[in-house]
N, C-alpha and C. Protein backbone atom coordinates (compact mmCIF):
# COMPACT_ATOMS: atom_id res chain seq x y z
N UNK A 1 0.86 -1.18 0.00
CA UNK A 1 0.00 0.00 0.00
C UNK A 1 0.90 1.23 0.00
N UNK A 2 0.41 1.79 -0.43
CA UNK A 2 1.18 3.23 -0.71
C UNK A 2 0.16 4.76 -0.72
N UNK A 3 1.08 5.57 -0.46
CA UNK A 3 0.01 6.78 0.41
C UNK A 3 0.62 8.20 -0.20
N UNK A 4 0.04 8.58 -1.29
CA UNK A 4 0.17 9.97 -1.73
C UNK A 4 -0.62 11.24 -0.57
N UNK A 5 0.43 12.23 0.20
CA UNK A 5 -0.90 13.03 0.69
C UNK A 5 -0.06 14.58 0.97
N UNK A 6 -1.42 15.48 0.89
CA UNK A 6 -1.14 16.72 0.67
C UNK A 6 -2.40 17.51 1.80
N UNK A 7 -1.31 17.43 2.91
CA UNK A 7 -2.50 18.29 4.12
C UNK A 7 -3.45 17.09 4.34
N UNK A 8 -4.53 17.49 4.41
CA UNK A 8 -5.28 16.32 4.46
C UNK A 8 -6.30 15.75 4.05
N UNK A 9 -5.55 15.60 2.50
CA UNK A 9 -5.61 15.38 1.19
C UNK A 9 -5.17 13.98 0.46
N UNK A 10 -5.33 13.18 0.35
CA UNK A 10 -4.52 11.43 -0.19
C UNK A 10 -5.14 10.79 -1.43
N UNK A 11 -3.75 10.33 -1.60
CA UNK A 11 -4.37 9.08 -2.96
C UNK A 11 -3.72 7.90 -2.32
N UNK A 12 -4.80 6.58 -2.23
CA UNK A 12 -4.23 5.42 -1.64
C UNK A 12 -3.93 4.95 -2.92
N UNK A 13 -3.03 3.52 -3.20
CA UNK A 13 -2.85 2.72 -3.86
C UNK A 13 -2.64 1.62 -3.29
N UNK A 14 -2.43 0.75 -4.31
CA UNK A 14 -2.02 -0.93 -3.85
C UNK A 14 -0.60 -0.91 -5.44
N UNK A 15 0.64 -1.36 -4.54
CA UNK A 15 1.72 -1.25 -5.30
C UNK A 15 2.14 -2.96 -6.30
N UNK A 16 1.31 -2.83 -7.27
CA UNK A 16 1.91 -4.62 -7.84
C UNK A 16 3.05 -4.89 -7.99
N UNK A 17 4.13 -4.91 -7.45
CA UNK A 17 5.74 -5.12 -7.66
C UNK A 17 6.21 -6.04 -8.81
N UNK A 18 5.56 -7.23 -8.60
CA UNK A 18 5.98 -8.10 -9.66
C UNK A 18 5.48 -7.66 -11.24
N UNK A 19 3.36 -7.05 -11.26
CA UNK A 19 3.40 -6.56 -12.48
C UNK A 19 4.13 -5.40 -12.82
N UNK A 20 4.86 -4.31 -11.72
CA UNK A 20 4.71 -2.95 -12.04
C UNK A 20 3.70 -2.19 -12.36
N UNK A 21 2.39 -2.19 -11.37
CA UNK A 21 1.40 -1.53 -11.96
C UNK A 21 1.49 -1.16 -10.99
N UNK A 22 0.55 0.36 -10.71
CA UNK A 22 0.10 0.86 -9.43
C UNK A 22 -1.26 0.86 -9.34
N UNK A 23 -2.38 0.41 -8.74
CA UNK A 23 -3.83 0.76 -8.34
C UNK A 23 -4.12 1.66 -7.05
N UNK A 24 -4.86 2.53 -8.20
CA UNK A 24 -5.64 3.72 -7.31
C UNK A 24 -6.62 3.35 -6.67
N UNK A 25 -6.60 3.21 -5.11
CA UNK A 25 -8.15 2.73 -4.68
C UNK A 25 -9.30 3.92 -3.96
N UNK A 26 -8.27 4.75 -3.53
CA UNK A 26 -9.35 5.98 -3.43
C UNK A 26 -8.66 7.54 -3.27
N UNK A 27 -9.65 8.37 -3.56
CA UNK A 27 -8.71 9.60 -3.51
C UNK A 27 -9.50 10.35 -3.02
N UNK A 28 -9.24 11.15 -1.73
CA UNK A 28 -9.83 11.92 -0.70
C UNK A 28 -9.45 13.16 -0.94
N UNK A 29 -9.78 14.45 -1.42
CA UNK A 29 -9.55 15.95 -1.09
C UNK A 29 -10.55 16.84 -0.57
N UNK A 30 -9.69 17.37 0.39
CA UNK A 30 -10.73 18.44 1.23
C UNK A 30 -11.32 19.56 0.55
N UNK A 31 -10.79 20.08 -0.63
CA UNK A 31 -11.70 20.98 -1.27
C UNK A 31 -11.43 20.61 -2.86
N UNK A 32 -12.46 20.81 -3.56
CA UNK A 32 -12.05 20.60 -4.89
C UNK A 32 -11.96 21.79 -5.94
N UNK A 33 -11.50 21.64 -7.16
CA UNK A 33 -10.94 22.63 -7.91
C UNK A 33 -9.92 23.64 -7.41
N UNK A 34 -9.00 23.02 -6.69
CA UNK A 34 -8.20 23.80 -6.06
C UNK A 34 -6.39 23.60 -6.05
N UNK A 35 -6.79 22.15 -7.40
CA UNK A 35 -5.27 21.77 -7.68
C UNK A 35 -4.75 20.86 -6.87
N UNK A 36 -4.94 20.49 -5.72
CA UNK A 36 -4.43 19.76 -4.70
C UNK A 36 -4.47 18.07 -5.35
N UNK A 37 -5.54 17.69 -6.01
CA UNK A 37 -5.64 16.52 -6.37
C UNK A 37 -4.31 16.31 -7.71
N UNK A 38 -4.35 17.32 -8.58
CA UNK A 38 -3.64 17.40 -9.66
C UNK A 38 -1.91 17.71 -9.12
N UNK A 39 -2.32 17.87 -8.18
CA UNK A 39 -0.59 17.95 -7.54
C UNK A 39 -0.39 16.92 -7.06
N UNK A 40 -1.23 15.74 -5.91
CA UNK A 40 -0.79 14.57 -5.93
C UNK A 40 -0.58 13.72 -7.12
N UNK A 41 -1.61 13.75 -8.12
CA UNK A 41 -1.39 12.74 -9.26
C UNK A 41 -0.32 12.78 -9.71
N UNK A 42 0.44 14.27 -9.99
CA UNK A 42 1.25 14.27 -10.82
C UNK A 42 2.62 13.92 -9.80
N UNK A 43 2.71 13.80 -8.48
CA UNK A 43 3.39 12.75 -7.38
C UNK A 43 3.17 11.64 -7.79
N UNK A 44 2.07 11.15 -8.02
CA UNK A 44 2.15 9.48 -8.16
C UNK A 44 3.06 9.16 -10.11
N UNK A 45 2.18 10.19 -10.46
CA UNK A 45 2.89 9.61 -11.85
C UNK A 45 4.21 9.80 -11.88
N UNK A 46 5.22 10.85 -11.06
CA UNK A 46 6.25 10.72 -11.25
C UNK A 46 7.16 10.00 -10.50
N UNK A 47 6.58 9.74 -9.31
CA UNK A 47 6.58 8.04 -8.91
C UNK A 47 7.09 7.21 -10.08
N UNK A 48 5.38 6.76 -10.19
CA UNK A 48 5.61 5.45 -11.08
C UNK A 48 6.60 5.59 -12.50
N UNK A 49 6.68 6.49 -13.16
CA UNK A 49 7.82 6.88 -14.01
C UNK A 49 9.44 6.50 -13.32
N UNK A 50 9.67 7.34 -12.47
CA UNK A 50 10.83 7.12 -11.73
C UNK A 50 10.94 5.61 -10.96
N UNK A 51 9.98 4.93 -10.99
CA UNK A 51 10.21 3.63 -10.22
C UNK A 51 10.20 2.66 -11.52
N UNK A 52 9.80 3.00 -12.55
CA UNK A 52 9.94 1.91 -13.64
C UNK A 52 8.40 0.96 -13.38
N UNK A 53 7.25 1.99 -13.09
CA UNK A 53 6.12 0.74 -13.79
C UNK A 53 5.51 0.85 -14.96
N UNK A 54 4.98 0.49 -15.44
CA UNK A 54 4.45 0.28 -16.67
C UNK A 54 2.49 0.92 -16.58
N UNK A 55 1.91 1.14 -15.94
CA UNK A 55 0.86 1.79 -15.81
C UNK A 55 0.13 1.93 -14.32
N UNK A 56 -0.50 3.12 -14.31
CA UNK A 56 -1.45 2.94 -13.13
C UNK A 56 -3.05 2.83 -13.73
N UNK A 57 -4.02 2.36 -12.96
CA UNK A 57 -5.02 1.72 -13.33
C UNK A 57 -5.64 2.03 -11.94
N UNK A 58 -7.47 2.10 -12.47
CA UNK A 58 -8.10 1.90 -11.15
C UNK A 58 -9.91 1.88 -11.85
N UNK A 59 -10.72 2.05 -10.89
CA UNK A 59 -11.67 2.67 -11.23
C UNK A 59 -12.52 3.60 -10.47
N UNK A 60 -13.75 4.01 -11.74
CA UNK A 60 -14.76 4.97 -11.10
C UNK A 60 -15.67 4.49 -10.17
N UNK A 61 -16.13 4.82 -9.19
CA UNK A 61 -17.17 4.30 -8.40
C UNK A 61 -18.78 4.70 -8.46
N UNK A 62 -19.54 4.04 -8.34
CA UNK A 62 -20.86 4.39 -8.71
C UNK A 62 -20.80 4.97 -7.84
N UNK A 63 -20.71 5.17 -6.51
CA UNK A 63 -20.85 6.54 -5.65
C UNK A 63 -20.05 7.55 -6.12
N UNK A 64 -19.62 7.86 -6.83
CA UNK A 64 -19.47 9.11 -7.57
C UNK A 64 -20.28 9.68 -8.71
N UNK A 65 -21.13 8.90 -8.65
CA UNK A 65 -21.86 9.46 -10.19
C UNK A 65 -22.40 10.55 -10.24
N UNK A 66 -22.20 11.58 -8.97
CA UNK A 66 -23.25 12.88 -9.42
C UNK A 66 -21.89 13.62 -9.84
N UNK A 67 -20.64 13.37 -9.91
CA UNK A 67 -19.63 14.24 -10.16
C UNK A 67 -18.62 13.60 -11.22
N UNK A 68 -19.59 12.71 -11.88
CA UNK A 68 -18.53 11.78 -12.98
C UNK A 68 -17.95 12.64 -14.01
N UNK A 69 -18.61 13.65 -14.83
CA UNK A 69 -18.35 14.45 -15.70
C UNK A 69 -16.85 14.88 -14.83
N UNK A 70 -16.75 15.44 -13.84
CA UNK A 70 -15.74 16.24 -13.03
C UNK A 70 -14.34 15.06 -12.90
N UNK A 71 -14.89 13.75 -12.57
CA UNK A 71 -13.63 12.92 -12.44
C UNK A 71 -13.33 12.92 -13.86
N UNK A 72 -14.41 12.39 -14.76
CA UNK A 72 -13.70 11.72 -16.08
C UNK A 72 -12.59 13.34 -16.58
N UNK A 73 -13.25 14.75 -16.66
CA UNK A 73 -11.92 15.44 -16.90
C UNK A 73 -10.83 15.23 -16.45
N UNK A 74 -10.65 15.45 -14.65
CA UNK A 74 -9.83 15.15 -13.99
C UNK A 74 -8.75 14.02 -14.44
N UNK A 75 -9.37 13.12 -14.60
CA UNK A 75 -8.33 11.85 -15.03
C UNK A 75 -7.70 11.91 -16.59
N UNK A 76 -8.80 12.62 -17.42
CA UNK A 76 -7.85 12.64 -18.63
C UNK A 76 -7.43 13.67 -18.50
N UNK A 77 -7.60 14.64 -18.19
CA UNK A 77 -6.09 16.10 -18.28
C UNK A 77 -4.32 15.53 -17.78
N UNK A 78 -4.56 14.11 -17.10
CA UNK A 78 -3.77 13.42 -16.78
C UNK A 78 -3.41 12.54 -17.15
N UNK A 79 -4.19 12.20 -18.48
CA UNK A 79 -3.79 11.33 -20.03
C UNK A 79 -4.33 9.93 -19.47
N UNK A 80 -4.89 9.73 -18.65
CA UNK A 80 -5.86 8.27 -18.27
C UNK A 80 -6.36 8.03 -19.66
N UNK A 81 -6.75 7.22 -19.39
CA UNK A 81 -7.67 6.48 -20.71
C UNK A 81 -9.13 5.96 -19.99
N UNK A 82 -10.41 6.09 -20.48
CA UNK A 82 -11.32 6.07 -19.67
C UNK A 82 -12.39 4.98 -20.39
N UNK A 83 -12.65 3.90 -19.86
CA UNK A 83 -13.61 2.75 -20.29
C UNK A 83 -14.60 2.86 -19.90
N UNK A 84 -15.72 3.20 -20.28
CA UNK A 84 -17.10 2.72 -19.60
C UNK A 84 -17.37 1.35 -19.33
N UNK A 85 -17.64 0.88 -17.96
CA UNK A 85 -17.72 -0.57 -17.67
C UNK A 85 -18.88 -0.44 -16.54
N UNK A 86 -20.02 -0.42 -16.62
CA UNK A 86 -21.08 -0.57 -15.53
C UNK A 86 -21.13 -2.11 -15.13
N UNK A 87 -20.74 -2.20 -13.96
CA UNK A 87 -20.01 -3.76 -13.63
C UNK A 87 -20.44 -3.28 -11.59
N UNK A 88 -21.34 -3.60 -11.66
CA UNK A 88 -22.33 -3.51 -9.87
C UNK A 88 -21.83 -2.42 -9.39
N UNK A 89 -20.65 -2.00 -8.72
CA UNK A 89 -20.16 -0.87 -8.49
C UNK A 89 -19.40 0.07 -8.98
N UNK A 90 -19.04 -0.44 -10.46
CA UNK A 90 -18.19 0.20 -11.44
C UNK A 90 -18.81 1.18 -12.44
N UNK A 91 -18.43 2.40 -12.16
CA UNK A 91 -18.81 3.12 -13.91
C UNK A 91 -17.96 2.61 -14.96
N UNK A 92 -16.58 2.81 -14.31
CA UNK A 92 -15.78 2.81 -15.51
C UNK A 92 -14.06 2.37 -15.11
N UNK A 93 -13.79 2.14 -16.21
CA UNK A 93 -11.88 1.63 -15.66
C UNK A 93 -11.34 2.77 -16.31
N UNK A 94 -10.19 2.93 -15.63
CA UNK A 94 -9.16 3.93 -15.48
C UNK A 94 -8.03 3.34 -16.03
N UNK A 95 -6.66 3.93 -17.02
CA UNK A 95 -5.80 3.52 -17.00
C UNK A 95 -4.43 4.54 -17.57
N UNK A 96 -3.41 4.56 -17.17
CA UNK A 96 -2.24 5.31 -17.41
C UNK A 96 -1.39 4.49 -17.78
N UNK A 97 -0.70 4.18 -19.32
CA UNK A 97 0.38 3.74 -19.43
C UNK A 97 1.54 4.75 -19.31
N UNK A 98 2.42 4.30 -18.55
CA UNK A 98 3.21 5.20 -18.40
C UNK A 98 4.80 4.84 -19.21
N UNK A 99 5.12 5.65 -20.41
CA UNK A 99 6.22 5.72 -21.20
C UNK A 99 7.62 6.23 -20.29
C-alpha cells in the first residue's frame, strides 16, 4: 500500500511489484478545484515513471456518479484512458500507461 498526501488530502494505492502496476483505490480531497488533487497525481505519476512501472489503473465508483463528468476530466487532463464498464459498483476503468 502506498500513500500519496497533501495536508489532508490522499491518494491510496495498492503497489503490484511483480506486475509494475500501481492501483488507485481511493482519492480523498478536502476541497475541490483547487489543484491539490492534480498535484498529488502528478506525485504518483512521477513516482511510477521514476520507479519503472508500466501503468497505473483503477476505477470509477458508482458513488461518484453525481460528479462523474468532473472525475472523467480530472483523469484525462492526466492522459488516463477512460472505459465505460457498468459492472455492480463500477462506472468505468481507469488507465495510465506510463512511457
Amino acid at each position: 500500500m502506498c500513500k500519496i498526501s497533501l495536508g489532508h488530502s490522499f491518494i491510496n494505492c495498492i503497489i503490484q511489484e511483480e506486475d509494475k502496476i500501481i492501483e488507485i483505490i481511493d482519492i480523498q480531497c478536502e476541497t475541490i478545484n483547487d489543484g491539490i488533487g492534480s498535484l498529488m497525481m502528478e506525485k504518483l505519476i512521477s513516482y511510477a515513471s521514476e520507479n519503472n512501472y508500466c501503468k497505473i489503473v483503477g476505477w470509477l465508483s458508482i458513488v461518484d456518479e453525481e460528479h462523474i463528468d468532473r472525475l472523467r476530466h480530472f483523469y484525462m487532463k492526466h492522459g488516463f484512458t477512460i472505459k465505460t464498464e457498468y459492472d455492480g459498483m463500477k462506472l468505468a476503468d481507469i488507465e495510465l500507461l506510463i512511457t
